[in-house]
C-alpha atoms as a PDB file:
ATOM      1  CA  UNK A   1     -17.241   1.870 -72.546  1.00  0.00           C
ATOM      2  CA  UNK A   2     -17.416   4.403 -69.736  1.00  0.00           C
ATOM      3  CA  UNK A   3     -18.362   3.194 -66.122  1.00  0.00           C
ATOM      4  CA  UNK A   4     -19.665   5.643 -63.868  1.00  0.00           C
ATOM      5  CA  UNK A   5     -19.894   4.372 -59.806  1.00  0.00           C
ATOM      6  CA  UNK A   6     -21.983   6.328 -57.192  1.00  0.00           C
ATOM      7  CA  UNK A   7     -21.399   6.468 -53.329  1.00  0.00           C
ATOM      8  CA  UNK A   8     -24.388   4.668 -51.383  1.00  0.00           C
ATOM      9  CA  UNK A   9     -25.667   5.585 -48.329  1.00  0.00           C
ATOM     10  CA  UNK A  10     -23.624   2.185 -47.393  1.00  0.00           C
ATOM     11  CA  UNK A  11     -19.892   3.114 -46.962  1.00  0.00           C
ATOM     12  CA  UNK A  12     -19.276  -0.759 -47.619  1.00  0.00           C
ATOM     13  CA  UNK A  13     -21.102  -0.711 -51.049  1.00  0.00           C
ATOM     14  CA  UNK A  14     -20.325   1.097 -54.207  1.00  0.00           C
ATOM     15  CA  UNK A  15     -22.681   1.425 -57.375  1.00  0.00           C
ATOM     16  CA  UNK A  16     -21.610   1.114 -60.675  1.00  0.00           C
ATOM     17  CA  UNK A  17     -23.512   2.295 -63.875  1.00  0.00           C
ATOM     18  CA  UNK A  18     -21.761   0.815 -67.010  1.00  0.00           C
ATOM     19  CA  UNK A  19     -24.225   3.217 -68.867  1.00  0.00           C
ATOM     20  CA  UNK A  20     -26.212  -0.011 -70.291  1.00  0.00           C
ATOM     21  CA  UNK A  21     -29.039  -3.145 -69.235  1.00  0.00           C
ATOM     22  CA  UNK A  22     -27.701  -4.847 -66.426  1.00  0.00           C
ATOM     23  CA  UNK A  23     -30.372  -7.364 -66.014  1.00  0.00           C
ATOM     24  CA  UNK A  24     -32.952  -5.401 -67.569  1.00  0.00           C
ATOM     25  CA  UNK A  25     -36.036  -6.457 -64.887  1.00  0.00           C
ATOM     26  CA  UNK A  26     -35.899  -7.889 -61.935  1.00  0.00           C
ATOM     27  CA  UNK A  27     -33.192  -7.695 -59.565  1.00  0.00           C
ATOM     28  CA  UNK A  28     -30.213 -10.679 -58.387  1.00  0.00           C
ATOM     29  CA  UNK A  29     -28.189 -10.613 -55.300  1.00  0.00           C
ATOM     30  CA  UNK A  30     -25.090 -13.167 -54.594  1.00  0.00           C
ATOM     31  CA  UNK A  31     -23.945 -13.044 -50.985  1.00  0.00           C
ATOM     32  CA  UNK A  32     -21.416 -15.300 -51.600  1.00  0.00           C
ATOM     33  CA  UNK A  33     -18.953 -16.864 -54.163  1.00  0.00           C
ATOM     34  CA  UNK A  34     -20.352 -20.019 -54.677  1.00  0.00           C
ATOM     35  CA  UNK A  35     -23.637 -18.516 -55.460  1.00  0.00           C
ATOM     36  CA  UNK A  36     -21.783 -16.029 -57.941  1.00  0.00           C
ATOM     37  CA  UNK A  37     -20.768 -18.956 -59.658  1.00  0.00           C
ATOM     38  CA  UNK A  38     -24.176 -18.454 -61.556  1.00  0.00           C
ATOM     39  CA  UNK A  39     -23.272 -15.648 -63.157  1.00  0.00           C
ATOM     40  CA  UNK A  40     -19.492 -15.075 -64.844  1.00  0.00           C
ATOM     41  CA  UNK A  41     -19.919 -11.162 -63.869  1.00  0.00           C
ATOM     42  CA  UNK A  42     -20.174 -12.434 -59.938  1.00  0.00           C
ATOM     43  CA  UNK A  43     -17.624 -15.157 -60.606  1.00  0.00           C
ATOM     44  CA  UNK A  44     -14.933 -12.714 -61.804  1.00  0.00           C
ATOM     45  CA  UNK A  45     -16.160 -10.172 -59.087  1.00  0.00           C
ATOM     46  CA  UNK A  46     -15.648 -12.708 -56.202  1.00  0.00           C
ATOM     47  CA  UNK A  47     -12.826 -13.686 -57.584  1.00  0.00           C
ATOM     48  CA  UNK A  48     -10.895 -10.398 -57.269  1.00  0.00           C
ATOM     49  CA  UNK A  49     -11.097 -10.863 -53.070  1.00  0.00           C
ATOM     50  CA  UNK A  50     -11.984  -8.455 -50.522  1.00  0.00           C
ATOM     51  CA  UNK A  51     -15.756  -8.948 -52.397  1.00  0.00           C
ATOM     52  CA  UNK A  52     -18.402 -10.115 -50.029  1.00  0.00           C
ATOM     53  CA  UNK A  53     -21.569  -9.935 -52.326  1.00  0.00           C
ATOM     54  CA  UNK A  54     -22.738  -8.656 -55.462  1.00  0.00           C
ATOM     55  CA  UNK A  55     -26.348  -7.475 -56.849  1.00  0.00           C
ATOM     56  CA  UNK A  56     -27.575  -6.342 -60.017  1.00  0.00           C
ATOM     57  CA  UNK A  57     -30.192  -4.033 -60.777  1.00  0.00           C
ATOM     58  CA  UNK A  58     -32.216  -2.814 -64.308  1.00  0.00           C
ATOM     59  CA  UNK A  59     -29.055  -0.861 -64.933  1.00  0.00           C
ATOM     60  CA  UNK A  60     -26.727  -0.759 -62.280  1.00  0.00           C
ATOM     61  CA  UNK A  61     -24.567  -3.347 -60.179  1.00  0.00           C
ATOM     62  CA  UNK A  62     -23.312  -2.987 -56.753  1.00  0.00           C
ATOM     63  CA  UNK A  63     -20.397  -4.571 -54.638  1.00  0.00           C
ATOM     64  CA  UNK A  64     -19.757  -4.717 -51.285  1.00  0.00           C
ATOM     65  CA  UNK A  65     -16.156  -4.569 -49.833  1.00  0.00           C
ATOM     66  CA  UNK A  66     -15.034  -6.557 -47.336  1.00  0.00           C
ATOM     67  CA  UNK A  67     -14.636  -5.136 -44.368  1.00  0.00           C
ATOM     68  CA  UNK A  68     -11.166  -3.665 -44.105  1.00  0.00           C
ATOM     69  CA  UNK A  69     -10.830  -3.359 -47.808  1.00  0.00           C
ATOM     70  CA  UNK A  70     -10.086  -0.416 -49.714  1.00  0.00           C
ATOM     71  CA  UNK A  71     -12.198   0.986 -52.593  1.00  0.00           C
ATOM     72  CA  UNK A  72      -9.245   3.151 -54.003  1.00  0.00           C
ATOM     73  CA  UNK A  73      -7.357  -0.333 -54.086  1.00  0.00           C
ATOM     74  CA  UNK A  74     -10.893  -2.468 -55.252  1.00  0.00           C
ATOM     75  CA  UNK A  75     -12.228  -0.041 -57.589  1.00  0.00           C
ATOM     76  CA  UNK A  76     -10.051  -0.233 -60.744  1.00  0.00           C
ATOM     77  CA  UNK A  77     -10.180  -4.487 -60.667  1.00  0.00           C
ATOM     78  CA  UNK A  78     -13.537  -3.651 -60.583  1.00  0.00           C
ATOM     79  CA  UNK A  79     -14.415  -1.606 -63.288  1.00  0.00           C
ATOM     80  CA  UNK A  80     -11.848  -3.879 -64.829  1.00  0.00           C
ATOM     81  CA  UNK A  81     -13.809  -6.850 -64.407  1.00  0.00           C
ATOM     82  CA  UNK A  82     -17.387  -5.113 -65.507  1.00  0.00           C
ATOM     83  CA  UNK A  83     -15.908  -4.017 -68.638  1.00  0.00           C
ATOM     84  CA  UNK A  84     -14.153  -7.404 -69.809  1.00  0.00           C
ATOM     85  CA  UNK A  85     -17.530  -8.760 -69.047  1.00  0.00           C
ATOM     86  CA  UNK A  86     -19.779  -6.619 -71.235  1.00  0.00           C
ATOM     87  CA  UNK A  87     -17.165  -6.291 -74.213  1.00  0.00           C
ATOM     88  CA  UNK A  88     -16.860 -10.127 -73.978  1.00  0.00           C
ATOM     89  CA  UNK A  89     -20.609 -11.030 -75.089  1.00  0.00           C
ATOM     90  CA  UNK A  90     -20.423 -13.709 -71.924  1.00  0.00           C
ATOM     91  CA  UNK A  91     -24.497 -13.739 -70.741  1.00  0.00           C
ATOM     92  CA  UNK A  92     -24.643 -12.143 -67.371  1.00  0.00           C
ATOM     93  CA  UNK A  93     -26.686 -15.540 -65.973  1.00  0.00           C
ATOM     94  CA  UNK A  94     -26.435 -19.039 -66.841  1.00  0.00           C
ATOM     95  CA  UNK A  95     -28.839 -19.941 -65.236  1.00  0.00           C
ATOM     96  CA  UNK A  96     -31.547 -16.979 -66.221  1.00  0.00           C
ATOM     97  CA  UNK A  97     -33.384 -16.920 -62.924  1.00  0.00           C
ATOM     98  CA  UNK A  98     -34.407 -14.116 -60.723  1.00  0.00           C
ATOM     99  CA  UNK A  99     -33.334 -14.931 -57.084  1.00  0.00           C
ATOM    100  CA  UNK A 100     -36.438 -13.622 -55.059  1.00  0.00           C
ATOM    101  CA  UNK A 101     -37.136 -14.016 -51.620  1.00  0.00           C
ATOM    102  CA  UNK A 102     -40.676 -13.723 -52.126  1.00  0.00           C
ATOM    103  CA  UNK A 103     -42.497 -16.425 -50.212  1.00  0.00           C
ATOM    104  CA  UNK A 104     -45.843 -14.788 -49.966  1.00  0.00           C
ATOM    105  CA  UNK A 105     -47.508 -18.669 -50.301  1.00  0.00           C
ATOM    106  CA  UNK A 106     -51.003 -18.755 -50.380  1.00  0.00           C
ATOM    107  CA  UNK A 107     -53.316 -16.676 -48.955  1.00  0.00           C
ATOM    108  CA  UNK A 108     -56.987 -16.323 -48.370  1.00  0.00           C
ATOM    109  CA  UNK A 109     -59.096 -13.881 -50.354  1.00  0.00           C
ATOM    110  CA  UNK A 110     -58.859 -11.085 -47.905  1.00  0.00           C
ATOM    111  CA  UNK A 111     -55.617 -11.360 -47.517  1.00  0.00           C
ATOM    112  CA  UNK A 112     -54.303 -12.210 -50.749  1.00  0.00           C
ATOM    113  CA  UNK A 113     -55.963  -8.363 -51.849  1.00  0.00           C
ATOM    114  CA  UNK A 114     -53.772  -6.913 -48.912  1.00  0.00           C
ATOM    115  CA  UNK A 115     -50.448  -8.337 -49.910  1.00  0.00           C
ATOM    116  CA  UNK A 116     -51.284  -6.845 -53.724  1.00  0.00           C
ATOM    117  CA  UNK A 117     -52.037  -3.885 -51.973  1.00  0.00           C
ATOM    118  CA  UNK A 118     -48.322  -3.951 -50.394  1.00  0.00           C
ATOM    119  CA  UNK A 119     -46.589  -5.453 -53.187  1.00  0.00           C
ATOM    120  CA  UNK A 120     -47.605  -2.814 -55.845  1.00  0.00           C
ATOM    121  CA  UNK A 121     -46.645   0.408 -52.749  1.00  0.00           C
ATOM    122  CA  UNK A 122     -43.281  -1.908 -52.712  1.00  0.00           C
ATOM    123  CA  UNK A 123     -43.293  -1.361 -56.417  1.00  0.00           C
ATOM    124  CA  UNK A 124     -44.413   1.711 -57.945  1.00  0.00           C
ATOM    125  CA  UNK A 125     -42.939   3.991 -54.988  1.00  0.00           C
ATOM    126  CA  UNK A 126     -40.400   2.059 -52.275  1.00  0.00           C
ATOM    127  CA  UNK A 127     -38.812   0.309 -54.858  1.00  0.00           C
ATOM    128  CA  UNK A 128     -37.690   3.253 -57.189  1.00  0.00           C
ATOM    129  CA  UNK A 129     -36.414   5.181 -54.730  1.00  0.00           C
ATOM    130  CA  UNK A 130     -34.346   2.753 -53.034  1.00  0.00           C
ATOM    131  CA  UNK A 131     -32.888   1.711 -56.385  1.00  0.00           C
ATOM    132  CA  UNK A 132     -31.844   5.113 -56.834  1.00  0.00           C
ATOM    133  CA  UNK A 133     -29.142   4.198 -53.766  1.00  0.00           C
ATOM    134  CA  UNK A 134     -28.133   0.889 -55.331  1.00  0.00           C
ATOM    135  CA  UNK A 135     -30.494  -0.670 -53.426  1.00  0.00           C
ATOM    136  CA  UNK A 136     -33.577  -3.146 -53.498  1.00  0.00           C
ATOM    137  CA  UNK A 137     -36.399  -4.386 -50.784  1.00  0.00           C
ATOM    138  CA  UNK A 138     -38.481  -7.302 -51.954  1.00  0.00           C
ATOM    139  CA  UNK A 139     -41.904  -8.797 -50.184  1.00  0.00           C
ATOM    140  CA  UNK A 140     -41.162 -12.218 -48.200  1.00  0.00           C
ATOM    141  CA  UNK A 141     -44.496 -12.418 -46.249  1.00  0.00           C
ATOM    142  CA  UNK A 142     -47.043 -11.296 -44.630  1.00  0.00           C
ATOM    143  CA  UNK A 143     -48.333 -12.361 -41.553  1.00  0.00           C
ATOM    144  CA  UNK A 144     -52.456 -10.814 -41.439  1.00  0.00           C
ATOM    145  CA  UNK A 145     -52.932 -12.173 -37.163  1.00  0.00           C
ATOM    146  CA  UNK A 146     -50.331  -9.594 -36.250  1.00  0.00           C
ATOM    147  CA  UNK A 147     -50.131  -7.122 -39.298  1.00  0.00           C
ATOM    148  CA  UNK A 148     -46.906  -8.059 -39.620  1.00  0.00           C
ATOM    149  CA  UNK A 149     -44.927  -7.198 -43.138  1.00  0.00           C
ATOM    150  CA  UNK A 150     -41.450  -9.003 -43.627  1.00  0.00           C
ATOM    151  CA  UNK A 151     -39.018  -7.570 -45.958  1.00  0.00           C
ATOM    152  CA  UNK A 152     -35.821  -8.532 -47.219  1.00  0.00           C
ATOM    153  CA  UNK A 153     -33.282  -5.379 -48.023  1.00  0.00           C
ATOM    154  CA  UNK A 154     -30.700  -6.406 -50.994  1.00  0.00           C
ATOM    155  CA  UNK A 155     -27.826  -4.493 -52.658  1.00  0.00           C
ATOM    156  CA  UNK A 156     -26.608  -1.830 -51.093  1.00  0.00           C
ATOM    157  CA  UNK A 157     -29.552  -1.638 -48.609  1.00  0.00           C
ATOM    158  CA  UNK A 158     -28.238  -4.887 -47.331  1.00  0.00           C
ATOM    159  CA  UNK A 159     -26.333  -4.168 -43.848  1.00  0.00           C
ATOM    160  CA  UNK A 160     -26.366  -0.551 -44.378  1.00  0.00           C
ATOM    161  CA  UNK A 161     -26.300   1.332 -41.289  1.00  0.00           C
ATOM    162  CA  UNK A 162     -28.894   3.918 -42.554  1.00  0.00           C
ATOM    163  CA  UNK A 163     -31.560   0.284 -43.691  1.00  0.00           C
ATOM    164  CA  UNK A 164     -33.298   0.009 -40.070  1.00  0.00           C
ATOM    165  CA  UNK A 165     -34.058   3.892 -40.364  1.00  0.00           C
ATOM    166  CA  UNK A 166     -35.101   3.700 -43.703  1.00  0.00           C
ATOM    167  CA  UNK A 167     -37.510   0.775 -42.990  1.00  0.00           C
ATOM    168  CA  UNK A 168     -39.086   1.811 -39.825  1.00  0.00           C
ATOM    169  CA  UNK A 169     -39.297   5.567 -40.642  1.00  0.00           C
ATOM    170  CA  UNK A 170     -39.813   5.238 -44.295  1.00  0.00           C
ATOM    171  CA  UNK A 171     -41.362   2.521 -45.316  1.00  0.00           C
ATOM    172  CA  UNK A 172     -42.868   0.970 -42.822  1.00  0.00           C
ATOM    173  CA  UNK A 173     -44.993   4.649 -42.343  1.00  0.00           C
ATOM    174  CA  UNK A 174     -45.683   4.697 -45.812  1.00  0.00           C
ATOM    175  CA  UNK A 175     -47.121   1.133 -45.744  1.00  0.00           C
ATOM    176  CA  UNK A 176     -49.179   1.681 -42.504  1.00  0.00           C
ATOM    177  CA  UNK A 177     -50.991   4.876 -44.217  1.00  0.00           C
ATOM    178  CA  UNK A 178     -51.929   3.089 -47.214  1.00  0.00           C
ATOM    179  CA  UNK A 179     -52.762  -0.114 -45.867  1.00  0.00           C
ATOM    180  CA  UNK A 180     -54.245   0.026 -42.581  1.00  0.00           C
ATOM    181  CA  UNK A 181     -53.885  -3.946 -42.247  1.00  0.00           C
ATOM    182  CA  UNK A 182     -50.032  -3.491 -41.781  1.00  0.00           C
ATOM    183  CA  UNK A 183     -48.895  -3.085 -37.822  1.00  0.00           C
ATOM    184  CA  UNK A 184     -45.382  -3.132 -38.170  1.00  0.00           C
ATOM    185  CA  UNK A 185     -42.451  -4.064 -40.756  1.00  0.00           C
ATOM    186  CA  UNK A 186     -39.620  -6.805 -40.210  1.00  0.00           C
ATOM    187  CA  UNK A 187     -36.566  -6.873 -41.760  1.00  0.00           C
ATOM    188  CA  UNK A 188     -35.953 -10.696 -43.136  1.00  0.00           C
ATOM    189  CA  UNK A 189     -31.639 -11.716 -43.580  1.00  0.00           C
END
């Protein structure tokens, strides 16, 4: 099995491609151990130290360092640990549910149409691009008084320096031209 990894715009996060499905659909982020400890990938991850949250993609998995940490130290355990997990048949989740954020409720008519509207720009061209960094944003709400889109940023979007540019300039443009509802976008933690 070869692993290829990938720099991130996120000096904290590296991306690793172990050149198969991940978790096919859908995306899973665990910010800390104890939430790893639904998944024996995260578990072993966590368990190495100087981890401070994992997320897996279609076909790709990042980690983020600790801060302090070394990836030429960290890497190797790493690659380590992904490939002792894939050769050993172990499922990736026990439990076999997506962690989203999404909390989008219920919504009127009107405004139900808007957050589709959002959801499928999110989708078919936010999304895709951001996963290309080892990245993710996902929909948490949208509030129609003020126009206000919240977002929450996972993988290696999460805390990296580059995320509030890439929000405001990127995507919260791109989601003001398309959908004239939208004032302003929020980051969610």
């Amino acid at each position: 099995m070869f692993i290829q990894t990938e720099t991130t715009p996120n000096p904290e996060v590296l991306k690793f491609l172990p050149g198969r499905e991940v978790l096919g659909e859908g995306a899973r982020e665990f910010r800390t151990a104890e939430e790893g400890d639904a998944s024996p990938l995260a578990e072993a991850l966590f368990r190495l130290g100087d981890v401070n949250r994992v997320f897996f993609g279609p076909d790709f998995l990042t980690v983020t360092k600790a801060e302090g940490a070394e990836w030429p130290h960290l890497k190797a355990p790493i690659l380590a640990a992904i490939m002792d997990h894939f050769t050993s048949g172990r499922p990736l989740l026990l439990d076999q549910v997506e962690s989203g954020h999404d909390e989008d409720g219920v919504y009127d008519d009107e405004t139900a149409q808007i957050v589709a509207e959002i959801k499928d720009l999110l989708d078919t061209r936010i999304r895709p691009a951001v996963a290309q960094d080892g990245g993710d944003i996902v929909f948490s709400k949208f509030e129609p008084a003020t126009g206000v889109v919240w977002l929450h940023m996972r993988g290696a979007c999460s805390g990296c320096p580059s995320s509030s540019a890439t929000l405001k300039a990127g995507v919260e443009n791109m989601l003001k031209h398309y959908v004239p509802e939208v004032t302003r976008v929020e980051q969610t933690l």
